[in-house]
PDB file of N, CA and C in Angstrom:
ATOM      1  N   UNK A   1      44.914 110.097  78.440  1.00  0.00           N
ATOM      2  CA  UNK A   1      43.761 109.415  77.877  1.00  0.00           C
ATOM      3  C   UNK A   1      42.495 110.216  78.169  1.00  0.00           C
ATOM      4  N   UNK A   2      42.103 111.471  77.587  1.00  0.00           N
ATOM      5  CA  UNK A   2      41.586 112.153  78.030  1.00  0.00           C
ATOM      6  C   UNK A   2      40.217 112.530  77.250  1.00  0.00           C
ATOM      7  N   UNK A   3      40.785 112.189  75.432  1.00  0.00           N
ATOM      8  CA  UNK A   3      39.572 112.263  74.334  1.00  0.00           C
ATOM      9  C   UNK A   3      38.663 110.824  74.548  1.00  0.00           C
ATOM     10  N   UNK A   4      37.156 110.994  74.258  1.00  0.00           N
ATOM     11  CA  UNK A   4      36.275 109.919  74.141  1.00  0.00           C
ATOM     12  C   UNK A   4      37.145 109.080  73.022  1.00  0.00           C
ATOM     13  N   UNK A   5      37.321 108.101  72.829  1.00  0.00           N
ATOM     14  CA  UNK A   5      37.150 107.054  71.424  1.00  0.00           C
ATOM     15  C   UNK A   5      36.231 106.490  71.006  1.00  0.00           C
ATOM     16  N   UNK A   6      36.095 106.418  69.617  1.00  0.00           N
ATOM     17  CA  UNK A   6      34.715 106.226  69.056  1.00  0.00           C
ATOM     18  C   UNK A   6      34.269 105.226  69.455  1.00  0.00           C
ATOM     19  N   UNK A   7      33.098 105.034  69.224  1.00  0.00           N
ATOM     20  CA  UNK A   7      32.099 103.985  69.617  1.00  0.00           C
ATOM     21  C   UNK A   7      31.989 102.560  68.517  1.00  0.00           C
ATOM     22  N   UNK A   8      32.165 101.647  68.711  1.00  0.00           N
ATOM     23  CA  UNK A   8      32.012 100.296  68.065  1.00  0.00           C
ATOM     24  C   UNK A   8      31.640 100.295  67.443  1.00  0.00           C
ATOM     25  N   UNK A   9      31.883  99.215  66.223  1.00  0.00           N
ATOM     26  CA  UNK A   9      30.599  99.207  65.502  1.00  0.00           C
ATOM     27  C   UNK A   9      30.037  97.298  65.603  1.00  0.00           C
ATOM     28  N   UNK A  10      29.235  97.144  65.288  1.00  0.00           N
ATOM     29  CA  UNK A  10      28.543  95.504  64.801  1.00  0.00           C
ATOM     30  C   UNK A  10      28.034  95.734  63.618  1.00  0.00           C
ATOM     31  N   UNK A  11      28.669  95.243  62.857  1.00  0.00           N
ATOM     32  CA  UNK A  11      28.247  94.413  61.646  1.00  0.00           C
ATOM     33  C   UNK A  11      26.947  94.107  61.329  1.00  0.00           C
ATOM     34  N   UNK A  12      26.423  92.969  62.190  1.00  0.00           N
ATOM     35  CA  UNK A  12      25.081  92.749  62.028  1.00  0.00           C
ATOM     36  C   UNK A  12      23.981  93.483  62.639  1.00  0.00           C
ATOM     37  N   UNK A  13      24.110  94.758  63.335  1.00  0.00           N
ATOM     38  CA  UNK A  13      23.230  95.608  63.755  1.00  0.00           C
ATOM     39  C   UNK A  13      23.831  96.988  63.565  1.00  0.00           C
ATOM     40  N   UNK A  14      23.572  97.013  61.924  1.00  0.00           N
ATOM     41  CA  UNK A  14      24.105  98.302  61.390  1.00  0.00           C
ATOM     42  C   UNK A  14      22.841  99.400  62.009  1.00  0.00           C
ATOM     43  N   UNK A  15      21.987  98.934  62.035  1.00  0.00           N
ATOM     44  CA  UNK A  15      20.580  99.644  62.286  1.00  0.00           C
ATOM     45  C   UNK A  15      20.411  99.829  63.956  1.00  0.00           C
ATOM     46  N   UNK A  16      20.790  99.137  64.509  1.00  0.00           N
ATOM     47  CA  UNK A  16      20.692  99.382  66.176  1.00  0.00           C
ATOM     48  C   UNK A  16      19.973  97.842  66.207  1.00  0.00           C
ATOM     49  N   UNK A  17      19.234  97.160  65.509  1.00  0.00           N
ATOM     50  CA  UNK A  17      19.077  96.315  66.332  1.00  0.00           C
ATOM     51  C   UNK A  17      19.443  95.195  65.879  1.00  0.00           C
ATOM     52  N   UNK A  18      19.139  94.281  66.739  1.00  0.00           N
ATOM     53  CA  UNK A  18      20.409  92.869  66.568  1.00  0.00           C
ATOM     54  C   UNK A  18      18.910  91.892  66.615  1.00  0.00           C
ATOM     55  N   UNK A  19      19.424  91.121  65.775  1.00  0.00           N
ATOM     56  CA  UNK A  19      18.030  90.063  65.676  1.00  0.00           C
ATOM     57  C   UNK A  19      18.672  88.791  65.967  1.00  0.00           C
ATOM     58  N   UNK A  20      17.956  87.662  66.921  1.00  0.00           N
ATOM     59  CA  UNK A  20      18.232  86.950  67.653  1.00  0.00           C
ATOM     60  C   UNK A  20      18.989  85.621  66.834  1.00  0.00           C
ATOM     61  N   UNK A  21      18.404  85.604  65.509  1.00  0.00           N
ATOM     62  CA  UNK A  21      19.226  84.993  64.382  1.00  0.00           C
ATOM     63  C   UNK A  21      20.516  85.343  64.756  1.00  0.00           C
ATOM     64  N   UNK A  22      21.018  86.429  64.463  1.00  0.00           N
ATOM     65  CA  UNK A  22      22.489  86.581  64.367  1.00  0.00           C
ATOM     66  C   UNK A  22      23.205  86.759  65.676  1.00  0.00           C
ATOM     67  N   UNK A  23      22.385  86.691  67.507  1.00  0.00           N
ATOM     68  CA  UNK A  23      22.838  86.862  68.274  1.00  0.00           C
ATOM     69  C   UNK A  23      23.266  85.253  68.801  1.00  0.00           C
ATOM     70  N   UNK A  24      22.238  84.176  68.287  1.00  0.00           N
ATOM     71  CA  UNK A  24      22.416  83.469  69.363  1.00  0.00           C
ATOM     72  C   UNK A  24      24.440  82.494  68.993  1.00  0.00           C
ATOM     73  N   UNK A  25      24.806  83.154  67.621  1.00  0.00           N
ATOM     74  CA  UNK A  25      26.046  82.271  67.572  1.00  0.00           C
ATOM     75  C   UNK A  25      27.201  83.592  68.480  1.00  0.00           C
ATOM     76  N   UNK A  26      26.915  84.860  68.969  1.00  0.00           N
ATOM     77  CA  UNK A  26      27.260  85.515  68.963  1.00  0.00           C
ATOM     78  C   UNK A  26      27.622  86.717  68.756  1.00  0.00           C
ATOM     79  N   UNK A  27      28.240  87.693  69.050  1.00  0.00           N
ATOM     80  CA  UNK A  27      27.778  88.802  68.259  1.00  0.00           C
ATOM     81  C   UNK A  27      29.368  89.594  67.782  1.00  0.00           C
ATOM     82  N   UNK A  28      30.189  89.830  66.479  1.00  0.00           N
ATOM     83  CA  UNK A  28      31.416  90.392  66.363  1.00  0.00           C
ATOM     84  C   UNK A  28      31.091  91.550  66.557  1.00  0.00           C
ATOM     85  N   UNK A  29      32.237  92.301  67.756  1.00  0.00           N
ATOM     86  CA  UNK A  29      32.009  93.453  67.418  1.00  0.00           C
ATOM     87  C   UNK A  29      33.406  94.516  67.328  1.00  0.00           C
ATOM     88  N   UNK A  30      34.018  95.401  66.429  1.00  0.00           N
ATOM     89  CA  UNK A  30      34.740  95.896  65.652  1.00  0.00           C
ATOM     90  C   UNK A  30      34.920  97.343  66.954  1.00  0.00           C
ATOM     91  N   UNK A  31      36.489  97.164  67.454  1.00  0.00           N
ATOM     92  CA  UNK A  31      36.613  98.453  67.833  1.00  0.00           C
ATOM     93  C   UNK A  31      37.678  99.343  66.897  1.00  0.00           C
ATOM     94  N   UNK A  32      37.604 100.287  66.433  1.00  0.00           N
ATOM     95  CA  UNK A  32      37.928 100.891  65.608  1.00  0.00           C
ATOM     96  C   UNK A  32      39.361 101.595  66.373  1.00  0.00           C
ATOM     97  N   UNK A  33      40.673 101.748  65.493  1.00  0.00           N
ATOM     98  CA  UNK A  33      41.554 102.549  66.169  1.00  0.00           C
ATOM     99  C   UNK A  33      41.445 103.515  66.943  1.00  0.00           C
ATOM    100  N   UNK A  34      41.984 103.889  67.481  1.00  0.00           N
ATOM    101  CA  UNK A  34      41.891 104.991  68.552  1.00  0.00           C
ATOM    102  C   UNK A  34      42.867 105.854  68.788  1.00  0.00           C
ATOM    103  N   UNK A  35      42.652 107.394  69.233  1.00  0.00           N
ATOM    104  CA  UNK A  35      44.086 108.240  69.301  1.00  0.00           C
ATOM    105  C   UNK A  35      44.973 107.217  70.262  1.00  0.00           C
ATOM    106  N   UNK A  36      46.291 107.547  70.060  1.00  0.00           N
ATOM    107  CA  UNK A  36      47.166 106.603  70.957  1.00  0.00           C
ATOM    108  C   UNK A  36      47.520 104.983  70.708  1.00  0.00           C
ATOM    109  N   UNK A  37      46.907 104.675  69.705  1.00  0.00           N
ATOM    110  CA  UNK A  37      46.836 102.815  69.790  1.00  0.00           C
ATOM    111  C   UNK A  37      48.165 102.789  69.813  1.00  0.00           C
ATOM    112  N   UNK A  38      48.532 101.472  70.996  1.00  0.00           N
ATOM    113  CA  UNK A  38      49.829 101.302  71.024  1.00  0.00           C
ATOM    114  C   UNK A  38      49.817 100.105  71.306  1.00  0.00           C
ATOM    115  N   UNK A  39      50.912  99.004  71.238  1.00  0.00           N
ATOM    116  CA  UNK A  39      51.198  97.919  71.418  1.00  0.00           C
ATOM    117  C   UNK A  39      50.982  97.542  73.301  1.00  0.00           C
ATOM    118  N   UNK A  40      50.297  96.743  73.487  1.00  0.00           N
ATOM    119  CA  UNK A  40      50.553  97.002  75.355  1.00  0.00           C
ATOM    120  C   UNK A  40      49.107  97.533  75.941  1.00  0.00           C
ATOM    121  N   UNK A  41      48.426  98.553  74.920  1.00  0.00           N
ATOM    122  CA  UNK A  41      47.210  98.939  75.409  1.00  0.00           C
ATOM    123  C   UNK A  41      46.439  97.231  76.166  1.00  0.00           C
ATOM    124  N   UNK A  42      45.435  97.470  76.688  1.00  0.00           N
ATOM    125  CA  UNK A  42      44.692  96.736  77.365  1.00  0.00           C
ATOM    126  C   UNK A  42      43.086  96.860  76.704  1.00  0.00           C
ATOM    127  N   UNK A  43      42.059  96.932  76.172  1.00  0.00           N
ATOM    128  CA  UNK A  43      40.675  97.046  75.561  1.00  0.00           C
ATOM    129  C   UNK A  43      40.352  96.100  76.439  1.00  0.00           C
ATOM    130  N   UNK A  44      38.939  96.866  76.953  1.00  0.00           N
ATOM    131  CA  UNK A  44      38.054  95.952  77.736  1.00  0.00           C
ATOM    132  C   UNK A  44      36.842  96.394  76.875  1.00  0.00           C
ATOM    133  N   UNK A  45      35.574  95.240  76.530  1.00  0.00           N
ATOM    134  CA  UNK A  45      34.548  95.311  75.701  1.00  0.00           C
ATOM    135  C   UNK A  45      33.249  95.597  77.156  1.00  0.00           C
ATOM    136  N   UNK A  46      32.322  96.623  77.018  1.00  0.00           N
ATOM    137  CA  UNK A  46      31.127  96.473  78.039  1.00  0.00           C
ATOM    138  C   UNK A  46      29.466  96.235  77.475  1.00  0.00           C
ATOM    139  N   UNK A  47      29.327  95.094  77.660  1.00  0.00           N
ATOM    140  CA  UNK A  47      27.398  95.576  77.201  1.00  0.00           C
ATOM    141  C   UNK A  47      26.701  95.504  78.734  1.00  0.00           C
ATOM    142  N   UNK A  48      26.338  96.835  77.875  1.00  0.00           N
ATOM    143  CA  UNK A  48      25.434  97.646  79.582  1.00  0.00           C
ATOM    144  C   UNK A  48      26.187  97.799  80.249  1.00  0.00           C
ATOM    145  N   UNK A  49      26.172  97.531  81.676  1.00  0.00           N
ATOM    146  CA  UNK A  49      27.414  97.617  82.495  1.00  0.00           C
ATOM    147  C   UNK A  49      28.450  96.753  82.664  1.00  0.00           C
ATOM    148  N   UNK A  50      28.248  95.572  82.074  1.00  0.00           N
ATOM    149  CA  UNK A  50      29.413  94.397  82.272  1.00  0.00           C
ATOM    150  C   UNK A  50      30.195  94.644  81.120  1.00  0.00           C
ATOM    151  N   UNK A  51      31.254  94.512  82.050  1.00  0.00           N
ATOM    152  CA  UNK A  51      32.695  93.608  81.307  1.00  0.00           C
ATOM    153  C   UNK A  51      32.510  91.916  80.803  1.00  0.00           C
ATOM    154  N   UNK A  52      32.464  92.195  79.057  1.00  0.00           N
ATOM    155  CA  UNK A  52      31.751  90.841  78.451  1.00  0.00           C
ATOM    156  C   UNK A  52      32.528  89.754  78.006  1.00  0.00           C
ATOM    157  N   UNK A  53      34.039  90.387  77.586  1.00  0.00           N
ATOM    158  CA  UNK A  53      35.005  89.776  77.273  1.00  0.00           C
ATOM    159  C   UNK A  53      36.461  89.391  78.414  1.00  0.00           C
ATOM    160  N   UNK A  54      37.198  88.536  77.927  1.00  0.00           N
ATOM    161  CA  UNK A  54      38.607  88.615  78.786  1.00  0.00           C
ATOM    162  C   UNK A  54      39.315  90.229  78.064  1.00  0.00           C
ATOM    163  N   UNK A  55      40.419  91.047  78.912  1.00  0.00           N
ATOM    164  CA  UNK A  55      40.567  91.954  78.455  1.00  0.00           C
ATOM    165  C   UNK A  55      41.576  91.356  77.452  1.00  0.00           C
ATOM    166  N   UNK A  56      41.582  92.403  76.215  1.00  0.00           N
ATOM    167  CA  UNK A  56      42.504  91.883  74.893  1.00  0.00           C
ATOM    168  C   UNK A  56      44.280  92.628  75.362  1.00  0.00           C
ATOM    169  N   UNK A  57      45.101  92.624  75.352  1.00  0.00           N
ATOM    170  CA  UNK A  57      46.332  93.114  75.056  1.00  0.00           C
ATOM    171  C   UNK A  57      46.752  93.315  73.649  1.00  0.00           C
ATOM    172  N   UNK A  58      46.753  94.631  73.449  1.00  0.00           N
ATOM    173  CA  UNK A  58      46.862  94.750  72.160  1.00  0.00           C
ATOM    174  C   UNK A  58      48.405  94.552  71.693  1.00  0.00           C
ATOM    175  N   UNK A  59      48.698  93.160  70.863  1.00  0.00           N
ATOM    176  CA  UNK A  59      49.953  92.782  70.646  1.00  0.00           C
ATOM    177  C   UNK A  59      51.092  93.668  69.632  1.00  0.00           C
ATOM    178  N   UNK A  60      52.373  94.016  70.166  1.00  0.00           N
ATOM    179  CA  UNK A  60      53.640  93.882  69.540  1.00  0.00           C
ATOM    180  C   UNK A  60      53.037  93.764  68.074  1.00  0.00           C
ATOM    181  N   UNK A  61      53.466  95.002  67.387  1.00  0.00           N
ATOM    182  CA  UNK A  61      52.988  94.997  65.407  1.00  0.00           C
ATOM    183  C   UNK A  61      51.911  94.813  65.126  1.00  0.00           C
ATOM    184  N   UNK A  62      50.891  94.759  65.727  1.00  0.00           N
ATOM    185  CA  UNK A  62      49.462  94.736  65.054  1.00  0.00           C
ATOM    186  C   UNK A  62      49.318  96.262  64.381  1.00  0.00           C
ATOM    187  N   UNK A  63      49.863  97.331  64.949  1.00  0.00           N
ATOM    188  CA  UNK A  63      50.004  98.779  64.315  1.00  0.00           C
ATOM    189  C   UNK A  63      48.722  98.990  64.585  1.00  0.00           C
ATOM    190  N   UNK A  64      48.140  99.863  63.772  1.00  0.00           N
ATOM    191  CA  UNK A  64      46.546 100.515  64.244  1.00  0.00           C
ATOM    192  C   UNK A  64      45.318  99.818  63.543  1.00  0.00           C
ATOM    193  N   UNK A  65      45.518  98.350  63.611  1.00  0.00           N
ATOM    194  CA  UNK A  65      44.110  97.719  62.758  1.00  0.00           C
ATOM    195  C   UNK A  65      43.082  97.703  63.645  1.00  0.00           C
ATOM    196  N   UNK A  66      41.808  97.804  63.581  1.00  0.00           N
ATOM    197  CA  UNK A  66      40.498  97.269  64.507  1.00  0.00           C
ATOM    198  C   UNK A  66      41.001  96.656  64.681  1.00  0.00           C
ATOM    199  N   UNK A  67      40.593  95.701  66.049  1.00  0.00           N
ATOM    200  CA  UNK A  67      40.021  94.859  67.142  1.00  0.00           C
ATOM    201  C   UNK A  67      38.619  94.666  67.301  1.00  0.00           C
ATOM    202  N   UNK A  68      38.459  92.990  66.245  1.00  0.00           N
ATOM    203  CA  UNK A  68      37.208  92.116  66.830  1.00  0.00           C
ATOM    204  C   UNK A  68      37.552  91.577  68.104  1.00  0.00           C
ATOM    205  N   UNK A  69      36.344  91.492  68.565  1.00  0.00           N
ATOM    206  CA  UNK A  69      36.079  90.763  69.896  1.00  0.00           C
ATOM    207  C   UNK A  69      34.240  90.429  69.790  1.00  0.00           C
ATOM    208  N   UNK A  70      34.151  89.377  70.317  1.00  0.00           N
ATOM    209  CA  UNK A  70      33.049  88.630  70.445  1.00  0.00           C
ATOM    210  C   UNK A  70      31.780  87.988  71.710  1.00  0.00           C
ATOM    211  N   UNK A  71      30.722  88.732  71.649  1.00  0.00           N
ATOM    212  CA  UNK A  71      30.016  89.023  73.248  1.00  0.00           C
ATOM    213  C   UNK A  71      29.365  87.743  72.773  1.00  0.00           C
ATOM    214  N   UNK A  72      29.375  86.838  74.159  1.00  0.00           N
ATOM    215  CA  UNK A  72      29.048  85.770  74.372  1.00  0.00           C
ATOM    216  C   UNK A  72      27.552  85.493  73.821  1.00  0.00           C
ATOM    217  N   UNK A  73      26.735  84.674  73.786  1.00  0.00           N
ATOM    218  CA  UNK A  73      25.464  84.527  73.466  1.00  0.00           C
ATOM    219  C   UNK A  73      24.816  84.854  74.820  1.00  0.00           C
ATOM    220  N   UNK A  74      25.428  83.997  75.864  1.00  0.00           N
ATOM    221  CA  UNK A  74      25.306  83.597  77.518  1.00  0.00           C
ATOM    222  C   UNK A  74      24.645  85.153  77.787  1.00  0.00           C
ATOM    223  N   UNK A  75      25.735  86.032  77.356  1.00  0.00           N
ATOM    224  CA  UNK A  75      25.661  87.360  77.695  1.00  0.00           C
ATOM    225  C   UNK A  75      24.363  88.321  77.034  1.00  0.00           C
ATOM    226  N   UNK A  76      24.036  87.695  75.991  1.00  0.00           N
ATOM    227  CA  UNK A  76      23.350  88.657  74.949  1.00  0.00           C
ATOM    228  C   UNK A  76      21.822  88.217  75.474  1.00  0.00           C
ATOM    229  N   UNK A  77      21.730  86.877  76.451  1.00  0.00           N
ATOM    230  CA  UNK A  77      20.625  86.104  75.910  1.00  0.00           C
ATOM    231  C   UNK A  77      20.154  86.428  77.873  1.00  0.00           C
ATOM    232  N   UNK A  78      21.148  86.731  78.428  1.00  0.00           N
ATOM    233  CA  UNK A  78      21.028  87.531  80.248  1.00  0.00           C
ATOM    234  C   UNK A  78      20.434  88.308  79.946  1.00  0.00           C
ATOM    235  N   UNK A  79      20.952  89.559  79.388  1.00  0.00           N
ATOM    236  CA  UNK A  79      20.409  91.211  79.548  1.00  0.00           C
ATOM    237  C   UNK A  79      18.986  91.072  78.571  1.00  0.00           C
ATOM    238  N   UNK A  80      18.208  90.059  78.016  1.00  0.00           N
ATOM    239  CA  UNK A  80      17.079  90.111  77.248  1.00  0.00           C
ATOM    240  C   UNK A  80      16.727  91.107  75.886  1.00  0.00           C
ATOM    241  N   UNK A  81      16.097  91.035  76.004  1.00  0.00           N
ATOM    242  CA  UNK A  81      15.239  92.152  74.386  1.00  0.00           C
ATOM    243  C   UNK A  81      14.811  92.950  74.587  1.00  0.00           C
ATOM    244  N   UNK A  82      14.331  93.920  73.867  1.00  0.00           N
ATOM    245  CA  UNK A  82      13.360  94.795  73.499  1.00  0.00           C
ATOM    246  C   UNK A  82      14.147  96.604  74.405  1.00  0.00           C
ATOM    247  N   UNK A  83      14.872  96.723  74.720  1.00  0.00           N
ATOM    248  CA  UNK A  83      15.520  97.692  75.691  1.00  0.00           C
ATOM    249  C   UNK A  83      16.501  97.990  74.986  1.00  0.00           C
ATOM    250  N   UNK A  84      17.282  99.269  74.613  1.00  0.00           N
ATOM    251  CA  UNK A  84      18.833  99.701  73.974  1.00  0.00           C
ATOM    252  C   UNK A  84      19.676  99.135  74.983  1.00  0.00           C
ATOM    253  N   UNK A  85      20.950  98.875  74.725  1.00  0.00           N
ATOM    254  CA  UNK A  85      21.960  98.307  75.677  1.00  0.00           C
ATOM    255  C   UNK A  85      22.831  98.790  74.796  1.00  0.00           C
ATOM    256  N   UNK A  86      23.982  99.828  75.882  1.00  0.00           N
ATOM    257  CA  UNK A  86      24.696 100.147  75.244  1.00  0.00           C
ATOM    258  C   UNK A  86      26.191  99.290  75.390  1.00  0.00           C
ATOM    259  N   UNK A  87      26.932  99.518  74.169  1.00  0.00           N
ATOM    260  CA  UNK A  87      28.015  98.677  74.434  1.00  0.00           C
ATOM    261  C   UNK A  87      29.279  99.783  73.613  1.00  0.00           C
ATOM    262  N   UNK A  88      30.021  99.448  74.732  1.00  0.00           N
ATOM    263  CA  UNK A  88      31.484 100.665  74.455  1.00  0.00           C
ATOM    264  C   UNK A  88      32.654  99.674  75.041  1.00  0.00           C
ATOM    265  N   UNK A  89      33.508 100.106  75.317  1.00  0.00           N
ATOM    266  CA  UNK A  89      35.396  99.721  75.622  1.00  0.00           C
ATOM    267  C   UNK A  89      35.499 101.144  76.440  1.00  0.00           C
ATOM    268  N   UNK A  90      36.513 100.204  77.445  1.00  0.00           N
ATOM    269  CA  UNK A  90      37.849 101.253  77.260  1.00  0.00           C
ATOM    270  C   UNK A  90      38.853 100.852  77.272  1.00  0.00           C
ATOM    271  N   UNK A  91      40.138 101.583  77.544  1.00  0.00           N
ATOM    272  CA  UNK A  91      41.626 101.577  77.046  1.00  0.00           C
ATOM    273  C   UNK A  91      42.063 101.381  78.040  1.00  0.00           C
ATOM    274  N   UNK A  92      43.344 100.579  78.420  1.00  0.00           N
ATOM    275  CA  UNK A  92      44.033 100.946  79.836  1.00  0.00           C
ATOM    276  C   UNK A  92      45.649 101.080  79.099  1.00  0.00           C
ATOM    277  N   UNK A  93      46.282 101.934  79.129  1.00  0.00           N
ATOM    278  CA  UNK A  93      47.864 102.157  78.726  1.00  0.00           C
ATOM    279  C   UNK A  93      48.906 100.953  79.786  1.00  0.00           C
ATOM    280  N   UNK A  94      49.559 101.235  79.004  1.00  0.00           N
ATOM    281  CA  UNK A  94      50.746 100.115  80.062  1.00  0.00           C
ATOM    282  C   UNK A  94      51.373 101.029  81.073  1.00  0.00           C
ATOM    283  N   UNK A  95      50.515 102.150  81.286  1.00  0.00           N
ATOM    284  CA  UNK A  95      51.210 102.967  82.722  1.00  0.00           C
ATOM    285  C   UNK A  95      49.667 102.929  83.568  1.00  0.00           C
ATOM    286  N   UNK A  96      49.041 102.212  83.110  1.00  0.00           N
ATOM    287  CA  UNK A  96      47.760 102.215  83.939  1.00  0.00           C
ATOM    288  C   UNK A  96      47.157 102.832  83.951  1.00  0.00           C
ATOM    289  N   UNK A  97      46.960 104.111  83.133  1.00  0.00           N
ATOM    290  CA  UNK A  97      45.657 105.492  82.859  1.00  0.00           C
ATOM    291  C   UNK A  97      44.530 104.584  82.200  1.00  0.00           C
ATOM    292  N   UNK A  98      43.561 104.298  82.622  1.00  0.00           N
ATOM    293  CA  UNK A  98      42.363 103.497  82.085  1.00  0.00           C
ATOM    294  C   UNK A  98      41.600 105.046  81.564  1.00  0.00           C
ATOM    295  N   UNK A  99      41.225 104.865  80.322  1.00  0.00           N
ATOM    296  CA  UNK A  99      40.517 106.303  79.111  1.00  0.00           C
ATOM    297  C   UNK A  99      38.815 105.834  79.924  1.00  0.00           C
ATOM    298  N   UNK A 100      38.314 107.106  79.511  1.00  0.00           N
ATOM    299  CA  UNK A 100      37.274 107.261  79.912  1.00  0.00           C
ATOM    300  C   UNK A 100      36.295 106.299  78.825  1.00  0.00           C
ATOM    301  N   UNK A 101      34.726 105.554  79.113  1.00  0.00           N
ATOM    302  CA  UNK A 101      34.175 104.860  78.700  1.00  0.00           C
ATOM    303  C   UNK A 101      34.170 105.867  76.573  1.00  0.00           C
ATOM    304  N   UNK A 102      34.151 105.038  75.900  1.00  0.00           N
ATOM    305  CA  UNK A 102      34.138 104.937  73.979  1.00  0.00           C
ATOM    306  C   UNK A 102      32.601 105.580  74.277  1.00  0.00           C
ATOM    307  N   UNK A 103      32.723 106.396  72.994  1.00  0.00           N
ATOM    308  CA  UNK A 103      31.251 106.386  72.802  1.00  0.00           C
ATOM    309  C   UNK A 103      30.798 105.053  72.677  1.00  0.00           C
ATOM    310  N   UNK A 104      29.563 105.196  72.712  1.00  0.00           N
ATOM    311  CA  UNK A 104      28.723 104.283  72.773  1.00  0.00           C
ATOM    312  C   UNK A 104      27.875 103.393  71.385  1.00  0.00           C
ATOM    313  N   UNK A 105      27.244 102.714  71.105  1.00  0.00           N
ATOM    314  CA  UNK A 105      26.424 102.029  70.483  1.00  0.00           C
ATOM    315  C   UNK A 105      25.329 101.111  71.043  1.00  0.00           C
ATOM    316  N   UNK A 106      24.216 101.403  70.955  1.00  0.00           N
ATOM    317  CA  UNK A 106      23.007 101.519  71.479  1.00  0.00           C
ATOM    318  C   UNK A 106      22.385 100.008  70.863  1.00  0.00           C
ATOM    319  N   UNK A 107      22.285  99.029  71.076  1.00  0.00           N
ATOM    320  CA  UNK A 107      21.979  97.574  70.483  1.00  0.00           C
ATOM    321  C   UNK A 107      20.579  97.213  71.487  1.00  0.00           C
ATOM    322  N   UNK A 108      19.230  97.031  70.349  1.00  0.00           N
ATOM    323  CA  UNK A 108      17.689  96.580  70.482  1.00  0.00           C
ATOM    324  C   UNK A 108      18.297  95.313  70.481  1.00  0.00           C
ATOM    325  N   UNK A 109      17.896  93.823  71.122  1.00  0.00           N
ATOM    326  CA  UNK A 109      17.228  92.892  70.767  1.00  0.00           C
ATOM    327  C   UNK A 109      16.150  92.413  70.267  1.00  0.00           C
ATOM    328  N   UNK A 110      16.236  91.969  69.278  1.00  0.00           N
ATOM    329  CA  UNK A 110      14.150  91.610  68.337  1.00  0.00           C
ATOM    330  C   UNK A 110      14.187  90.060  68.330  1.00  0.00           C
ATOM    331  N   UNK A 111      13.137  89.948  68.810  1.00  0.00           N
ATOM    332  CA  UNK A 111      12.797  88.383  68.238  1.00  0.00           C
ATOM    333  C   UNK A 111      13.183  87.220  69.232  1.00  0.00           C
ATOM    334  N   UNK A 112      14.355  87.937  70.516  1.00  0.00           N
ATOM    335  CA  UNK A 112      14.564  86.905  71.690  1.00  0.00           C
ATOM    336  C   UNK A 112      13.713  85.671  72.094  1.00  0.00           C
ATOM    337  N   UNK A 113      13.644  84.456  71.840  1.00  0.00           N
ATOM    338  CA  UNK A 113      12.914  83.425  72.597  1.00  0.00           C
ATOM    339  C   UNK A 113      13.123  82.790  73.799  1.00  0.00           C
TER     340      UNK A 113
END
């Protein structure tokens, strides 16, 4: 597990920033296949430095589709506005090699109340 994997994407902050409209139900965010996807992998989601989600197990036949996963509001509405926060994954194999942090994606908050 040695190559970066790409960096996430969100939907609603195609632009980098996320407007508080579309944060406070939550925020989807899309990890894109990765070299290696295998049944068994482990994906952990991070904004900023936390671990935001439960980790996913990537199930038996899903084959290589994205993985949504969904950062809490709780979470979006802690780390505040106006600052980039980056948010990446990583991988853990079912032999336990955890991949080095995904590129990244860089998410503004606008409009936080």
């Amino acid at each position: 597990m040695s190559e970066t994997n790409p960096a996430p994407t969100v939907a609603s902050a195609e632009d980098g920033l996320l407007d508080y409209a579309d944060a406070i139900t939550g925020v989807s965010v899309t990890i894109p296949s990765y070299a290696g996807f295998t049944a068994g992998d482990v994906v952990e989601l991070h904004w900023g430095g936390t671990s935001v989600t439960e980790p996913y197990t990537v199930p038996q036949g899903e084959g290589e589709q994205p993985i949504t996963l969904t950062i809490p509001w709780e979470t979006i509405q802690a780390a505040g506005d106006g600052e980039a926060i980056p948010v990446h994954y990583t991988v853990t194999d079912r032999a336990g090699n955890t991949s080095a942090p995904s590129q990244a994606v860089d998410l503004t908050i606008t409009n936080q109340t």
